[in-house]
PDB file of N, CA and C in Angstrom:
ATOM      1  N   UNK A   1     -20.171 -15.287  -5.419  1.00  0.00           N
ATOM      2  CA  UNK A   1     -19.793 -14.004  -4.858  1.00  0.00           C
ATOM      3  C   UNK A   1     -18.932 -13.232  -5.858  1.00  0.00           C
ATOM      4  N   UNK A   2     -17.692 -14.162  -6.148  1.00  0.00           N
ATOM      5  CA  UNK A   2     -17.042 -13.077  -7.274  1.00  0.00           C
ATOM      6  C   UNK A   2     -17.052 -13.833  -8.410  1.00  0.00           C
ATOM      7  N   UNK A   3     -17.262 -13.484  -9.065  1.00  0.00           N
ATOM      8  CA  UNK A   3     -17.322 -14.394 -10.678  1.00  0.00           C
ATOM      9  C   UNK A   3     -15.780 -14.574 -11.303  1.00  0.00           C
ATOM     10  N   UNK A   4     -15.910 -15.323 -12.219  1.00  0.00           N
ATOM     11  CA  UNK A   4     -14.416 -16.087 -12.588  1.00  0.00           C
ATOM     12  C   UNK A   4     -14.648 -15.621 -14.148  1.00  0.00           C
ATOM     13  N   UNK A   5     -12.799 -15.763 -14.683  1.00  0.00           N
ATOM     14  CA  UNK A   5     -12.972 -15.253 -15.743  1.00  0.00           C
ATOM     15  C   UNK A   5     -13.263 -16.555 -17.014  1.00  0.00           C
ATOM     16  N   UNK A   6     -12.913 -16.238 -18.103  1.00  0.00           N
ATOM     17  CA  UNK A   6     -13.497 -17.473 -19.296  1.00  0.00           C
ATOM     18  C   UNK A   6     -12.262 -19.109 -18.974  1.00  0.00           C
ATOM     19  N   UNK A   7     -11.581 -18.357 -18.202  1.00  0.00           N
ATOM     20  CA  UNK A   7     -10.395 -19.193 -17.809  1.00  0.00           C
ATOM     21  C   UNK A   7     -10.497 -19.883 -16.515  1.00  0.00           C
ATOM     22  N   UNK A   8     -12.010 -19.232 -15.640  1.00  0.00           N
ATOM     23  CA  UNK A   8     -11.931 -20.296 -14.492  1.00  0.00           C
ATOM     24  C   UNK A   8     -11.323 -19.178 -13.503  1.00  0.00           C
ATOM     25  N   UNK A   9     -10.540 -18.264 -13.479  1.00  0.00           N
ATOM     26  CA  UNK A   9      -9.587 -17.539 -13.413  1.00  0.00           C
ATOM     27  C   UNK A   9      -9.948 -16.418 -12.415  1.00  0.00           C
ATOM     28  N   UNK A  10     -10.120 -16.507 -10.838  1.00  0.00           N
ATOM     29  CA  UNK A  10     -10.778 -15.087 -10.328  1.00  0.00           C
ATOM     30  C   UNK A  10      -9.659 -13.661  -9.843  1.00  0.00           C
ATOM     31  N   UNK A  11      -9.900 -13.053 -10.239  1.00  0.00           N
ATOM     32  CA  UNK A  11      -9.102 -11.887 -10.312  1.00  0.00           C
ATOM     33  C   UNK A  11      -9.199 -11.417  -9.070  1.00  0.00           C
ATOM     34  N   UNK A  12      -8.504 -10.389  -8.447  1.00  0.00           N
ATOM     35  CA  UNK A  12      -8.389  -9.595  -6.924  1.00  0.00           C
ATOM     36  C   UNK A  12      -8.983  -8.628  -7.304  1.00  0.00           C
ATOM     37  N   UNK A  13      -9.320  -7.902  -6.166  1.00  0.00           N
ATOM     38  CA  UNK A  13      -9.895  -6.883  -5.959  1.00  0.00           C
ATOM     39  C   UNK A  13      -9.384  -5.235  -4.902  1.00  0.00           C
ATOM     40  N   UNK A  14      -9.427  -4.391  -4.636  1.00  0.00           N
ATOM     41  CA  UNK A  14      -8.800  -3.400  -4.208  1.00  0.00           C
ATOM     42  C   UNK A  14      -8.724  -3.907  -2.526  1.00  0.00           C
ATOM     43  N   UNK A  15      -9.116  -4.993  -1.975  1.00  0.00           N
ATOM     44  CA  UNK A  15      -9.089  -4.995  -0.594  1.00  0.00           C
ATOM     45  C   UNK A  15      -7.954  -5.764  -0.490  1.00  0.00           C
ATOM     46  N   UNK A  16      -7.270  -6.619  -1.313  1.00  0.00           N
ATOM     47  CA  UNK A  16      -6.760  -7.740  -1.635  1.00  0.00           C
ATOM     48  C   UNK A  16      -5.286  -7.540  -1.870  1.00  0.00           C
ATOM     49  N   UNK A  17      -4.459  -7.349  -0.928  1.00  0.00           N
ATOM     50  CA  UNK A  17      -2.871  -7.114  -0.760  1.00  0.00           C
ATOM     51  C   UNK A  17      -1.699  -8.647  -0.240  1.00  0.00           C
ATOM     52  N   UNK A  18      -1.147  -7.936  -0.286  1.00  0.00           N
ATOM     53  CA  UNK A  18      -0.044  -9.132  -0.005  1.00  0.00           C
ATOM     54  C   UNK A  18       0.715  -8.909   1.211  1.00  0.00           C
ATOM     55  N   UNK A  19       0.377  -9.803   2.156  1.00  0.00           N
ATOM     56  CA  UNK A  19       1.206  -9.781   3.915  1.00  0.00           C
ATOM     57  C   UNK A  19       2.387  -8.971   4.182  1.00  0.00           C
ATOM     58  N   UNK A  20       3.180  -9.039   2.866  1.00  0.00           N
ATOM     59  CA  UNK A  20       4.692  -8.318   3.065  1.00  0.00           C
ATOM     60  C   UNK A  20       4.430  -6.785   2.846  1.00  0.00           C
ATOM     61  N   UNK A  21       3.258  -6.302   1.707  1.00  0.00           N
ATOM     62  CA  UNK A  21       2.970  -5.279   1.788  1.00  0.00           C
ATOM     63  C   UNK A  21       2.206  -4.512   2.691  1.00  0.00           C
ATOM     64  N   UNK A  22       1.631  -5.329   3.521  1.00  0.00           N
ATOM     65  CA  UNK A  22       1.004  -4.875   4.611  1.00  0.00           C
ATOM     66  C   UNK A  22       1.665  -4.546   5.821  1.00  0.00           C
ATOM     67  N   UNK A  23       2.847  -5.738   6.128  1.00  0.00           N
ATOM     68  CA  UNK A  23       3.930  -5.324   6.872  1.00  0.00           C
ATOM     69  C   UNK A  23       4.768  -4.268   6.547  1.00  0.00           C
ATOM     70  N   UNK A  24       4.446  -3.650   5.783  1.00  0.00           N
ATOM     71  CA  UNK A  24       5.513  -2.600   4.779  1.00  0.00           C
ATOM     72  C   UNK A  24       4.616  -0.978   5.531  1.00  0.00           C
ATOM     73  N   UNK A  25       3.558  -1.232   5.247  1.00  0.00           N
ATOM     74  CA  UNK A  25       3.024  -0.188   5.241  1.00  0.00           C
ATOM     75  C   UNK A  25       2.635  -0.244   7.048  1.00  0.00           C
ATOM     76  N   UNK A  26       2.447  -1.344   7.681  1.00  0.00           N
ATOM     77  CA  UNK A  26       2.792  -1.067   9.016  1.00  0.00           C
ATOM     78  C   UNK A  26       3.519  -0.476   9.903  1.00  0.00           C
ATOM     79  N   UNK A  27       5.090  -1.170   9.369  1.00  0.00           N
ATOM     80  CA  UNK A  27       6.103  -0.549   9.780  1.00  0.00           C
ATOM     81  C   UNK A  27       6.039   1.010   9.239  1.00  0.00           C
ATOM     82  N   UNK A  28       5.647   1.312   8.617  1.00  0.00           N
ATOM     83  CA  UNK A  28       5.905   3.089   8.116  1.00  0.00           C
ATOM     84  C   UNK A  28       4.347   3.948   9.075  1.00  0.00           C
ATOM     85  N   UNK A  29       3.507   3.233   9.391  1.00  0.00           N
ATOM     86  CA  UNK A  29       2.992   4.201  10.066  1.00  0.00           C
ATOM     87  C   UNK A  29       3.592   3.470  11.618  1.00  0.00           C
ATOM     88  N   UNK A  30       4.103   2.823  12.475  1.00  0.00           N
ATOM     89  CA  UNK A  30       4.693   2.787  13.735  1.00  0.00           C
ATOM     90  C   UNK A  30       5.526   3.719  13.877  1.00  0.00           C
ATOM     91  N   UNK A  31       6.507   3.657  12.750  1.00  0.00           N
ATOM     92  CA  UNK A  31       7.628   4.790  12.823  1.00  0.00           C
ATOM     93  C   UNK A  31       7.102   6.145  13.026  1.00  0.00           C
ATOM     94  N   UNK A  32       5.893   6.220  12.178  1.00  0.00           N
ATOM     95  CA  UNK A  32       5.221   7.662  12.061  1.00  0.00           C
ATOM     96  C   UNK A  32       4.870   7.907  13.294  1.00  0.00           C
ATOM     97  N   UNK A  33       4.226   7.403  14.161  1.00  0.00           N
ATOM     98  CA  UNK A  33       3.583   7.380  15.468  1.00  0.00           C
ATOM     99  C   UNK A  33       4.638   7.423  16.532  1.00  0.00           C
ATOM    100  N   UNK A  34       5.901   6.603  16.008  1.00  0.00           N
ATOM    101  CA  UNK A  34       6.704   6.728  17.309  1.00  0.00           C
ATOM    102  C   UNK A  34       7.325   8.257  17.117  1.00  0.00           C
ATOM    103  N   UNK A  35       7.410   8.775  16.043  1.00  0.00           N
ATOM    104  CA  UNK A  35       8.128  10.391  16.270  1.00  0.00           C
ATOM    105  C   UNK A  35       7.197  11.291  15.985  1.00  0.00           C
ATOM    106  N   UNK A  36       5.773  11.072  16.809  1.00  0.00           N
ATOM    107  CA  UNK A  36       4.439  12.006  16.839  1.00  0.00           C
ATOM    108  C   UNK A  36       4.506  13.092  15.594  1.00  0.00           C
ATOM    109  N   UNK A  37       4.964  12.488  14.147  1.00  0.00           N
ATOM    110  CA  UNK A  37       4.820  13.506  12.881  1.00  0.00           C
ATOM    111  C   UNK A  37       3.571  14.177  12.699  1.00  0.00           C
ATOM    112  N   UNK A  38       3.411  14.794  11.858  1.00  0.00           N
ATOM    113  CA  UNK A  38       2.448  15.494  11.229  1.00  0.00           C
ATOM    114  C   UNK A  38       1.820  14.478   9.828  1.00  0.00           C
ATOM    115  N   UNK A  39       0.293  15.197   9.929  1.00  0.00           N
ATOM    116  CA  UNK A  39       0.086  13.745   8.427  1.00  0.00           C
ATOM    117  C   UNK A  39       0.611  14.120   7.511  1.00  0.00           C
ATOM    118  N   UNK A  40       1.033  15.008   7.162  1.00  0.00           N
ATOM    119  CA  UNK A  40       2.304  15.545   5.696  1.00  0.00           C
ATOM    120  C   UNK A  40       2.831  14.666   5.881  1.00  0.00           C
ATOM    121  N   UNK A  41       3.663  14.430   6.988  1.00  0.00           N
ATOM    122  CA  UNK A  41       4.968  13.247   7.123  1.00  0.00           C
ATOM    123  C   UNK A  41       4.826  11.969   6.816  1.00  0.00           C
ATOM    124  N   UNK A  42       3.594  11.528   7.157  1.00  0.00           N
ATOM    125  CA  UNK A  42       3.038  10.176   6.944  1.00  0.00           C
ATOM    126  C   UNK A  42       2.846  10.440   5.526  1.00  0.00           C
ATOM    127  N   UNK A  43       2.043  10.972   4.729  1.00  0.00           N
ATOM    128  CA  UNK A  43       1.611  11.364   3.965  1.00  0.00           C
ATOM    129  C   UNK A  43       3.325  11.142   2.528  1.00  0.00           C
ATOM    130  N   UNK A  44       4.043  11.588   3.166  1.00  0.00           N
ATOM    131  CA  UNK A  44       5.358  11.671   2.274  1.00  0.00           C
ATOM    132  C   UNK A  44       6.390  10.569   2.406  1.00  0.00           C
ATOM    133  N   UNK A  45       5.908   9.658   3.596  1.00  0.00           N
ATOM    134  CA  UNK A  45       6.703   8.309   3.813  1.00  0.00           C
ATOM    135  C   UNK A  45       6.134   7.422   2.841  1.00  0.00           C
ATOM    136  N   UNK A  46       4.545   7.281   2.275  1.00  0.00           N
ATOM    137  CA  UNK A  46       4.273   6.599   1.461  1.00  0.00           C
ATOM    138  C   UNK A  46       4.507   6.964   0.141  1.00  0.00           C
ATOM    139  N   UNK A  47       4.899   8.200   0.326  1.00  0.00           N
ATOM    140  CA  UNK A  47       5.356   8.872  -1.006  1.00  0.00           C
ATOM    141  C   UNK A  47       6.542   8.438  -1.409  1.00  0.00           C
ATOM    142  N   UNK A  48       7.373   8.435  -0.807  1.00  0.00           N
ATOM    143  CA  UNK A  48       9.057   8.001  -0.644  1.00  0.00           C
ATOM    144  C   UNK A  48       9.007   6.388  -0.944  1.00  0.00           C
ATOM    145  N   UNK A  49       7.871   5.351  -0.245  1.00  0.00           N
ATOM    146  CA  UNK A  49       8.019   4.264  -0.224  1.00  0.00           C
ATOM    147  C   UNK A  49       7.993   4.168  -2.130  1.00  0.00           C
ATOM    148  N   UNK A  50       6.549   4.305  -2.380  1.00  0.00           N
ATOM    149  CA  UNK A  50       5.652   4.496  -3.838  1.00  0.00           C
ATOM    150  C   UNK A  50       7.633   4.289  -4.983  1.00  0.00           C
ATOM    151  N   UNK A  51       8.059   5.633  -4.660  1.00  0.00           N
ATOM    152  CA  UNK A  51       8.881   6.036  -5.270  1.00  0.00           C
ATOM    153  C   UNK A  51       9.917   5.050  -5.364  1.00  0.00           C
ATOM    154  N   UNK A  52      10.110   4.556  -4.113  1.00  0.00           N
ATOM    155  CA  UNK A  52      11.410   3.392  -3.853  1.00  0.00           C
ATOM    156  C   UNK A  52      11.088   2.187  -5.058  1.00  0.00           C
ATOM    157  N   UNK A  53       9.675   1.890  -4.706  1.00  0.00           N
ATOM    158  CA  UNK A  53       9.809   0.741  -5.280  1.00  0.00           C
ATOM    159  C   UNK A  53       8.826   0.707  -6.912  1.00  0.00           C
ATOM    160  N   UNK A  54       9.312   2.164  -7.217  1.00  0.00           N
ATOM    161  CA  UNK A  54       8.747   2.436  -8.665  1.00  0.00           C
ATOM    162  C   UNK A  54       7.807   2.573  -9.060  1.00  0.00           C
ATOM    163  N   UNK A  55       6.635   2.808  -8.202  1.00  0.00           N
ATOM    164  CA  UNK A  55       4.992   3.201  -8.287  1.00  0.00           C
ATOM    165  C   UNK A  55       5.248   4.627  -8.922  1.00  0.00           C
ATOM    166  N   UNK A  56       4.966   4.959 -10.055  1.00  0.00           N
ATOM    167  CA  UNK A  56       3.997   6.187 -10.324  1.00  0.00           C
ATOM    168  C   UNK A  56       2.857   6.960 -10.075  1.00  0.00           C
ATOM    169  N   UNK A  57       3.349   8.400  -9.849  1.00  0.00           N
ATOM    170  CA  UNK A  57       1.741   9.025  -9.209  1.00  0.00           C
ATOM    171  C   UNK A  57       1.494  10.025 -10.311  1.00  0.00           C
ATOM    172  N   UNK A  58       0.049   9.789  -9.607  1.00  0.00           N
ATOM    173  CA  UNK A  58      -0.824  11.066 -10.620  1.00  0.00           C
ATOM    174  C   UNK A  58      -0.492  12.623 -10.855  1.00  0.00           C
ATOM    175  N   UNK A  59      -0.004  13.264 -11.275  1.00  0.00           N
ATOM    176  CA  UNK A  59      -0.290  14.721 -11.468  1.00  0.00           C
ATOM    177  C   UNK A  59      -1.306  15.428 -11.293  1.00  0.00           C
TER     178      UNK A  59
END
């Protein structure tokens, strides 16, 4: 199904996250939902998160 690298070695793929980050991004849309925002708002909580923890965005 997924091929391995010269090392045996199989790499992730874009579906492929980590539990804490998933809980991360859970908790930020509950919050969103519990104060009926706008998707800007949602939209700028992941922006804020990105930022917190040093993700760079595109221009």
């Amino acid at each position: 199904m997924w091929s391995k690298d010269e090392k045996g070695i199989r790499g992730s793929y874009g579906r492929m996250a980590y539990l804490e980050d998933l809980e991360t991004a859970i908790k930020i849309v509950a919050d969103w939902t519990s104060r009926k925002s706008s998707p800007t708002e949602l939209f700028m909580a992941f922006w804020d998160k990105n930022e917190e923890l040093g993700y760079g965005h595109k221009d």
